[in-house]
Protein backbone atom coordinates (compact mmCIF):
# COMPACT_ATOMS: atom_id res chain seq x y z
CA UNK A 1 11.97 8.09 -15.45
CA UNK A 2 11.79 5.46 -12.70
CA UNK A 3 14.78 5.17 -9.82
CA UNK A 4 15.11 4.25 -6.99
CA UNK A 5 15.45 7.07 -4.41
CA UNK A 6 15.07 10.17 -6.72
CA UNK A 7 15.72 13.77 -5.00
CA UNK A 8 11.72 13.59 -3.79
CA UNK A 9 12.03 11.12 -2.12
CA UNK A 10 15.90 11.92 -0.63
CA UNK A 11 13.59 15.12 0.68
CA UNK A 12 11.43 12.69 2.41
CA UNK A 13 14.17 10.30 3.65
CA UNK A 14 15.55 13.68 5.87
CA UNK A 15 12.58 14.43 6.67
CA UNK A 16 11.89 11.65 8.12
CA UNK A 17 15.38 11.63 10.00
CA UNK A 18 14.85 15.12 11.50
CA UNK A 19 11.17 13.54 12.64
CA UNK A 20 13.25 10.57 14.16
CA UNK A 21 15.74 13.21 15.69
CA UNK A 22 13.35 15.34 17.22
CA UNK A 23 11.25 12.41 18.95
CA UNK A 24 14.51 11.52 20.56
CA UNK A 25 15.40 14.73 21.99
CA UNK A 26 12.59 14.23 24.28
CA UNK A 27 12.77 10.21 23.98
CA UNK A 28 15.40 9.05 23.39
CA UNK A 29 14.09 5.38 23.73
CA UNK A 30 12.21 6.16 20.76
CA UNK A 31 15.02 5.14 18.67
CA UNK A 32 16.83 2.49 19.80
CA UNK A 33 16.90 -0.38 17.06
CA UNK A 34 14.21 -2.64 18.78
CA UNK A 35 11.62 0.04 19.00
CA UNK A 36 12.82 1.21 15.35
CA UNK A 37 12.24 -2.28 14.21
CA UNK A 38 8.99 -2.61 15.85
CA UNK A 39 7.52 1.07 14.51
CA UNK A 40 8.78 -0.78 11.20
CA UNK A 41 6.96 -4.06 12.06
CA UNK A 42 4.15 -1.98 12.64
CA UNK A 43 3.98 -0.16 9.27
CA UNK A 44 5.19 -3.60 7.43
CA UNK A 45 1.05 -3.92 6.42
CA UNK A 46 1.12 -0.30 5.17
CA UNK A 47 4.32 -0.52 3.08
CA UNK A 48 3.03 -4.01 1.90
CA UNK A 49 -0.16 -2.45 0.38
CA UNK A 50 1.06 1.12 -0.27
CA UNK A 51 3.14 -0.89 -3.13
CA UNK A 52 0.60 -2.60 -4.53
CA UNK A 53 -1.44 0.81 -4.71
CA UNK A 54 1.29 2.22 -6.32
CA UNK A 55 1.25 0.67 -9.35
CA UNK A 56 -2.97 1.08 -9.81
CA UNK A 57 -2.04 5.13 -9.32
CA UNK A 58 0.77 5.03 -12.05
CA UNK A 59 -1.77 3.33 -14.68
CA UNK A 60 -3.87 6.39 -13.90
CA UNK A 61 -6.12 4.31 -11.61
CA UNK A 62 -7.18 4.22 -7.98
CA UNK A 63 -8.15 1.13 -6.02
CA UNK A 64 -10.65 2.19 -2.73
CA UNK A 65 -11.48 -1.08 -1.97
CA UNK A 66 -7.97 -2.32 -0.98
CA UNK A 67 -8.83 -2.36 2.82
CA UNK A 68 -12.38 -4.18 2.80
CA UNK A 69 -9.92 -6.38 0.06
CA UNK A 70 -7.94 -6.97 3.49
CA UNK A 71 -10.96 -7.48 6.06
CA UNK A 72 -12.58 -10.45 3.21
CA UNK A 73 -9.96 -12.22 3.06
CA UNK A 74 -8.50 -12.16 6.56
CA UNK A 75 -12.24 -13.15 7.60
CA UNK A 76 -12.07 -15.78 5.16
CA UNK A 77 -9.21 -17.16 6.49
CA UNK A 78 -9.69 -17.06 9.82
CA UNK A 79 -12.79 -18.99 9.92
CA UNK A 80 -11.14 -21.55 7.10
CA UNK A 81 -8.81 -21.96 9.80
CA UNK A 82 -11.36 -22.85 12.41
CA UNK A 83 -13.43 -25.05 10.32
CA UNK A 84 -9.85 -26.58 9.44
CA UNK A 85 -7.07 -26.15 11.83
CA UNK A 86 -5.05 -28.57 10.33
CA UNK A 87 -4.70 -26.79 7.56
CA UNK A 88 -0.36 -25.80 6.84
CA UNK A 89 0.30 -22.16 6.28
CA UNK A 90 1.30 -21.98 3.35
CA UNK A 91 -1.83 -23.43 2.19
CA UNK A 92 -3.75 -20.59 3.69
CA UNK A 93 -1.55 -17.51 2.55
CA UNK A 94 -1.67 -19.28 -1.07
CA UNK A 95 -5.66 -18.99 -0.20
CA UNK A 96 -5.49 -15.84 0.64
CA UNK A 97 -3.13 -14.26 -1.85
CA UNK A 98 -5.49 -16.17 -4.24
CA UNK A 99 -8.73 -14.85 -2.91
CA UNK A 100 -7.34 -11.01 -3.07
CA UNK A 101 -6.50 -11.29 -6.42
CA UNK A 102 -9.38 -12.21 -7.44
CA UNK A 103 -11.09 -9.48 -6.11
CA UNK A 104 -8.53 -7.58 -7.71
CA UNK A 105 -9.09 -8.88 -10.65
CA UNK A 106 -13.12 -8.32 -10.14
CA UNK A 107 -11.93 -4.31 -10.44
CA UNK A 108 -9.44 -4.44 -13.50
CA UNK A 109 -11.98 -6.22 -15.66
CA UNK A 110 -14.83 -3.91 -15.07
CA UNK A 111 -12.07 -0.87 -15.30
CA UNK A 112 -10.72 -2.76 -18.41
CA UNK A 113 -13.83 -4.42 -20.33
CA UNK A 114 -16.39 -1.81 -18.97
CA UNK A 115 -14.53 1.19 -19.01
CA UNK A 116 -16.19 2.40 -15.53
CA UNK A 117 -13.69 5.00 -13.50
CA UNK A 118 -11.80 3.58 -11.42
CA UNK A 119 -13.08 5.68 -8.23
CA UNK A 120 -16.32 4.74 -8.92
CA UNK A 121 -15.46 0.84 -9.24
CA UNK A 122 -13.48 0.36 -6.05
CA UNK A 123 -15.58 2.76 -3.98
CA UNK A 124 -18.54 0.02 -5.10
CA UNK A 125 -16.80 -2.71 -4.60
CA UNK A 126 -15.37 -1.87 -0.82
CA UNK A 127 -19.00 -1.28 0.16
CA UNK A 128 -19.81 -4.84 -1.46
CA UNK A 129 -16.81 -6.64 0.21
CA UNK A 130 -17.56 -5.09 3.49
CA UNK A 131 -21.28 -6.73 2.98
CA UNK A 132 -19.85 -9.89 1.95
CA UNK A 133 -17.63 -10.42 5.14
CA UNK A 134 -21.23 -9.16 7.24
CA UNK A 135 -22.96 -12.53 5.29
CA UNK A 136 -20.23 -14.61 5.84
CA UNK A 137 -19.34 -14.17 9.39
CA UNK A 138 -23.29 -13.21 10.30
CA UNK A 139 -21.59 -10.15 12.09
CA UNK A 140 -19.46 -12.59 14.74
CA UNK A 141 -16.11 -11.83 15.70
CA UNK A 142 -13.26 -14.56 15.04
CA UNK A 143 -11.30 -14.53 18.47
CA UNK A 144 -7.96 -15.74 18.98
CA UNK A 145 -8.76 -18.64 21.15
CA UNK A 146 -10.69 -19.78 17.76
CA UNK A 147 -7.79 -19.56 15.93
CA UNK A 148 -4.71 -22.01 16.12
CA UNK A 149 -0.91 -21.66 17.23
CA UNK A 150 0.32 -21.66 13.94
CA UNK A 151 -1.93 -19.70 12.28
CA UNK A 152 -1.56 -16.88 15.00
CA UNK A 153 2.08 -17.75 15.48
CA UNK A 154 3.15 -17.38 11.67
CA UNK A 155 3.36 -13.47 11.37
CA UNK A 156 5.25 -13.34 14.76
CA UNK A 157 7.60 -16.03 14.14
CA UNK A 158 11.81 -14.47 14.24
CA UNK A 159 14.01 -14.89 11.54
CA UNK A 160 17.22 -12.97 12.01
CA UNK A 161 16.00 -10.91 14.44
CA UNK A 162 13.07 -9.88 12.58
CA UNK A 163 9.46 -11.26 12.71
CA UNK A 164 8.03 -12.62 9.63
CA UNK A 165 5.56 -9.44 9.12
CA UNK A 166 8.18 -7.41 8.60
CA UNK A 167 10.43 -9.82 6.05
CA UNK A 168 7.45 -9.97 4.38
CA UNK A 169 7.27 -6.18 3.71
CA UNK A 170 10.91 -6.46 2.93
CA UNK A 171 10.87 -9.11 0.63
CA UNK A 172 7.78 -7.16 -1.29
CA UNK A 173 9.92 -4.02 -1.70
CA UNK A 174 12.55 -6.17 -3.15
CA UNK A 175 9.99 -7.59 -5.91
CA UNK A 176 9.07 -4.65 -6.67
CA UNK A 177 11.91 -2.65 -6.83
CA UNK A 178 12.86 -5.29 -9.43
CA UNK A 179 9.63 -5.27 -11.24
CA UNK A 180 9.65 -1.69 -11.62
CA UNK A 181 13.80 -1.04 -13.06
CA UNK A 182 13.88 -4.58 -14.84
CA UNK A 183 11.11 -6.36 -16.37
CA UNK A 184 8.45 -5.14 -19.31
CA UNK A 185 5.56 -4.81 -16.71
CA UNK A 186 7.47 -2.59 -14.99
CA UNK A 187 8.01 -0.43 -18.29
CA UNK A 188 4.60 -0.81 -19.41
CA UNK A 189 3.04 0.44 -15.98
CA UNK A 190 4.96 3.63 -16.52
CA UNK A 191 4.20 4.06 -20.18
CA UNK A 192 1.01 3.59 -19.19
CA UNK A 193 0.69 6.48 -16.66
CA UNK A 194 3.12 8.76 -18.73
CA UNK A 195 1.19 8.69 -21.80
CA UNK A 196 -1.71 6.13 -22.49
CA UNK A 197 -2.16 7.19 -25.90
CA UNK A 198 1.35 6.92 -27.17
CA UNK A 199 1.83 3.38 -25.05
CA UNK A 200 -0.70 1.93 -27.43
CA UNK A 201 1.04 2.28 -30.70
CA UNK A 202 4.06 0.64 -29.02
CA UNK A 203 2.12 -2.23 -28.88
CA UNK A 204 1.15 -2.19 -25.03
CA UNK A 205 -2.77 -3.40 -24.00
CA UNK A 206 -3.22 -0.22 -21.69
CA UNK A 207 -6.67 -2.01 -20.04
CA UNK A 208 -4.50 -5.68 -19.96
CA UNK A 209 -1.89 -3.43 -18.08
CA UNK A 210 -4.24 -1.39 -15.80
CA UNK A 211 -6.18 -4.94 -15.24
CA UNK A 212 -2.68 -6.59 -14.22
CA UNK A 213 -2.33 -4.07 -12.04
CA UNK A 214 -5.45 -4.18 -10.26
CA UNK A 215 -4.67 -8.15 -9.71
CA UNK A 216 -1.32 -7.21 -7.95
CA UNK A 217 -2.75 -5.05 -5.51
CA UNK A 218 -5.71 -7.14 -4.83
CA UNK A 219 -3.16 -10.31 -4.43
CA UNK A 220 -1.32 -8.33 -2.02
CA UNK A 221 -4.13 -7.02 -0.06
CA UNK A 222 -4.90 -10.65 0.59
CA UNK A 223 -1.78 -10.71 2.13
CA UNK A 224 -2.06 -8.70 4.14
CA UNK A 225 -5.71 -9.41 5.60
CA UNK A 226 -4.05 -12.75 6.76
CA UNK A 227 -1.20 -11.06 7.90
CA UNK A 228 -3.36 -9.02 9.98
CA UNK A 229 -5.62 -11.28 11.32
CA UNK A 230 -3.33 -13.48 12.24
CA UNK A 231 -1.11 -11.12 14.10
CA UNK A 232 -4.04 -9.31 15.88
CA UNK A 233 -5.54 -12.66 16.47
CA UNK A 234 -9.33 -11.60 15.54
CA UNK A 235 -11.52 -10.74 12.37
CA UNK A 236 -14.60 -8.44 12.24
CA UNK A 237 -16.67 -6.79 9.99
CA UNK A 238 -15.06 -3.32 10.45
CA UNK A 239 -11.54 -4.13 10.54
CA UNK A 240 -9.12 -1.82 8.66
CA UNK A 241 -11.49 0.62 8.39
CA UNK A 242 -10.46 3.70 6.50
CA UNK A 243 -7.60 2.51 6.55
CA UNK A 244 -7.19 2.37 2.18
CA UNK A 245 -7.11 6.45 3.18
CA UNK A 246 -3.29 6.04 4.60
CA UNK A 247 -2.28 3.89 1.64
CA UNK A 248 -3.45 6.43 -0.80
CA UNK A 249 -1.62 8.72 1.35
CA UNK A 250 1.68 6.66 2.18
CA UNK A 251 1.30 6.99 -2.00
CA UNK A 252 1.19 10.58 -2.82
CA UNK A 253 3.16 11.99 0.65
CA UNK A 254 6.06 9.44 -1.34
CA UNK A 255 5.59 11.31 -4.33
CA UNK A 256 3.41 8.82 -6.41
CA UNK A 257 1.57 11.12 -8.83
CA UNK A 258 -2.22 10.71 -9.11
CA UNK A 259 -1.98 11.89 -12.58
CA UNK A 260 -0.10 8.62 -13.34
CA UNK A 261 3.72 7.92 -14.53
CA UNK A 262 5.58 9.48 -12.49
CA UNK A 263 6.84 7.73 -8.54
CA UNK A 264 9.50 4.71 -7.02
CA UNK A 265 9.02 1.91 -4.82
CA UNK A 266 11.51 4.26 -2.51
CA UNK A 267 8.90 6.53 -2.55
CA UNK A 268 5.75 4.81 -1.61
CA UNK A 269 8.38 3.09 1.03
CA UNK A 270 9.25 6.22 2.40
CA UNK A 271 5.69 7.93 2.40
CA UNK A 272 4.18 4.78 4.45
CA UNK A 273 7.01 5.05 6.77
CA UNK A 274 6.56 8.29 7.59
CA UNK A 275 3.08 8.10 8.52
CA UNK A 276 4.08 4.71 10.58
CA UNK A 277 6.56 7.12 12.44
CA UNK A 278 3.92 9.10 13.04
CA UNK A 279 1.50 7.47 14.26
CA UNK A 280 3.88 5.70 16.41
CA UNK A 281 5.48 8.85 17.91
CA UNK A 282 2.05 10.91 18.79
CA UNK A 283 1.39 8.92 21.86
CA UNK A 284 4.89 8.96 22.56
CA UNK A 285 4.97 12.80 22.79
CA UNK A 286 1.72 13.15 24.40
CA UNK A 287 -0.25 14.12 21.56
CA UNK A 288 -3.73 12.54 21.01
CA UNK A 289 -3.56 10.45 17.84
CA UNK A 290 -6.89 12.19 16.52
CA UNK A 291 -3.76 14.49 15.33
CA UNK A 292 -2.82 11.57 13.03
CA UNK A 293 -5.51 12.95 10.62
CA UNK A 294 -4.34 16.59 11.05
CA UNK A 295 -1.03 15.49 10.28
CA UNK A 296 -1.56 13.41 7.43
CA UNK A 297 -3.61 15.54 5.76
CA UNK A 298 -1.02 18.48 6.15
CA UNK A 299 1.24 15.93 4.44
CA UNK A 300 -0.48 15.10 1.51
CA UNK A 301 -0.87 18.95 0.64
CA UNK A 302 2.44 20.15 1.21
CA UNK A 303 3.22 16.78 -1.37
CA UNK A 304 0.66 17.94 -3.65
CA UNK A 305 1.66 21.28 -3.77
CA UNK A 306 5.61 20.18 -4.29
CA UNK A 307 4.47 17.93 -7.26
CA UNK A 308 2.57 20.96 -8.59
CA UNK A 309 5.44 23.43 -8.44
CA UNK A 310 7.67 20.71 -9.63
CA UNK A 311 5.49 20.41 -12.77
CA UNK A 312 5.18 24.32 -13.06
CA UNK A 313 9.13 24.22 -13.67
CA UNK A 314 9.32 21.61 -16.36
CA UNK A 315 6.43 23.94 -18.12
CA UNK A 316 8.54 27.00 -17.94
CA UNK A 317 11.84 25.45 -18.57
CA UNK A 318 10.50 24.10 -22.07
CA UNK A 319 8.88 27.60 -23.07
CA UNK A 320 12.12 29.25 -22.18
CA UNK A 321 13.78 26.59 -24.66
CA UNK A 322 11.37 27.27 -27.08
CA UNK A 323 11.92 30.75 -27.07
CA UNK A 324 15.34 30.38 -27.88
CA UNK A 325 15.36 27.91 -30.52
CA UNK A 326 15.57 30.12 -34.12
């Protein structure tokens, strides 16, 4: 069953506290609101494509190309917006969202119509994306004094105290939070995951659903590649590279199951901003960030492990109900 904050990811949510509390025995800097909001600034990207991964995982899918997803479009962009600096905003994030869905949507249909594994799909595409942006840009660099005000000055801009980066991760956790409790792709991304075969004869189009949500993440990883670019104020062939690795693990350190059907937004929230603190906190406390990896990867098995005892239980609790039943 989907919630919000389930007991998982309550475990995370301390755990994540006693990280904070720690830090700021020795820092105590570390946690005062305006460096709290920027760490959170900071991770906004993460949590903005660690949902959109989310619900490719709980269809029983993967998507590997998310990141070279993010470098395309951001490339695109960017040089859009020096051919055209005239061009509004919201004219270029429509572009972009546009542009990463359809990449998405490249994925679900050879996932849906072709029945190719997932893994396999993505981990082509992301090498093809990444040779795409090498054509388009001829291997140049988009610097920021190439780029306008605006279109640099967008993802910065304050509202309420926040910058728009982060209201955008905010505003996607809202969507999705209501996506997931309240509407039928919500409840056909989890029937989905929790049992393919049975979603079918309730009338649900598992590939449609799978392909759906291969769109979502793609049209979020567009995004985020302007996001990024604009904020960083440069594109390159490389950028965000490897970086689809910490959204897979944002995913299953919140307690996303690769198996499929079982996770929460809270969760995928949670697990991307715990490896934002993280990273954050490791050259705060002196410790090279090549530990990031370490640390991460620690994560994700201590997560996989939980899951695996968790799933243990429910086997023995229903053969010790069986045993009773006369």
């Amino acid at each position: 069953m989907m919630r919000f904050l389930p007991l998982r990811e309550l475990i995370l949510g301390g755990a994540v506290l006693i990280l904070l509390a720690l830090i700021a025995t020795r820092f105590p800097g570390f946690v005062a609101p305006d460096n709290l909001a920027n760490v959170f600034n900071d991770t906004a990207p993460l949590i903005i494509l660690a949902l959109g991964q989310m619900v490719v995982i709980m269809t029983r899918c993967i998507d590997l190309s998310v990141a070279a997803n993010l470098a395309l479009t951001g490339m695109a962009v960017a040089m859009l917006n020096v051919a055209m600096p005239d061009l509004p905003i919201p004219v270029i994030v429509s572009i972009a969202v546009l542009l990463g869905a359809f990449m998405g949507a490249i994925n679900g249909l050879l996932v849906w119509k072709l029945a190719i594994p997932p893994i396999v799909v993505t981990l082509g595409t992301m090498t093809i994306f990444r040779g795409v942006i090498f054509l388009i840009s001829d291997g140049k660099w988009v610097n920021s004094h190439e780029m306008s005000p605006a279109f640099t000055g967008f993802p910065r801009a304050q509202m309420l105290g926040l910058p728009v980066l982060s209201w955008a991760a905010v505003l996607t956790i809202i969507v999705f939070a209501v996506m997931m409790a309240r509407t039928p792709l919500g409840r056909s991304i989890l029937a989905v995951g929790g049992n393919p075969h049975a979603a079918v004869y309730t009338g649900i189009n598992v590939g449609r659903t799978q392909f759906v949500a291969f769109v979502i993440s793609g049209a979020l990883a567009g995004l985020t590649g302007y996001l990024w670019v604009a904020r960083y104020a440069v594109a390159y062939v490389d950028i965000a590279g490897g970086f689809e690795l910490e959204v897979v693990a944002a995913c299953v350190i919140g307690g996303i199951s690769i198996a499929g059907g079982i996770g929460s937004v809270g969760g995928a929230v949670l697990g991307a901003i715990f490896l934002g603190v993280v990273k954050n906190a490791l050259p705060v406390v002196n410790i090279s960030p090549f530990w990031q990896l370490a640390i991460s990867g620690s994560a994700i098995l201590i997560a996989v492990a939980f899951n695996a005892r968790a799933g243990r239980a429910k086997g023995r609790i229903i053969l010790k109900s069986a045993d009773v039943t006369p």
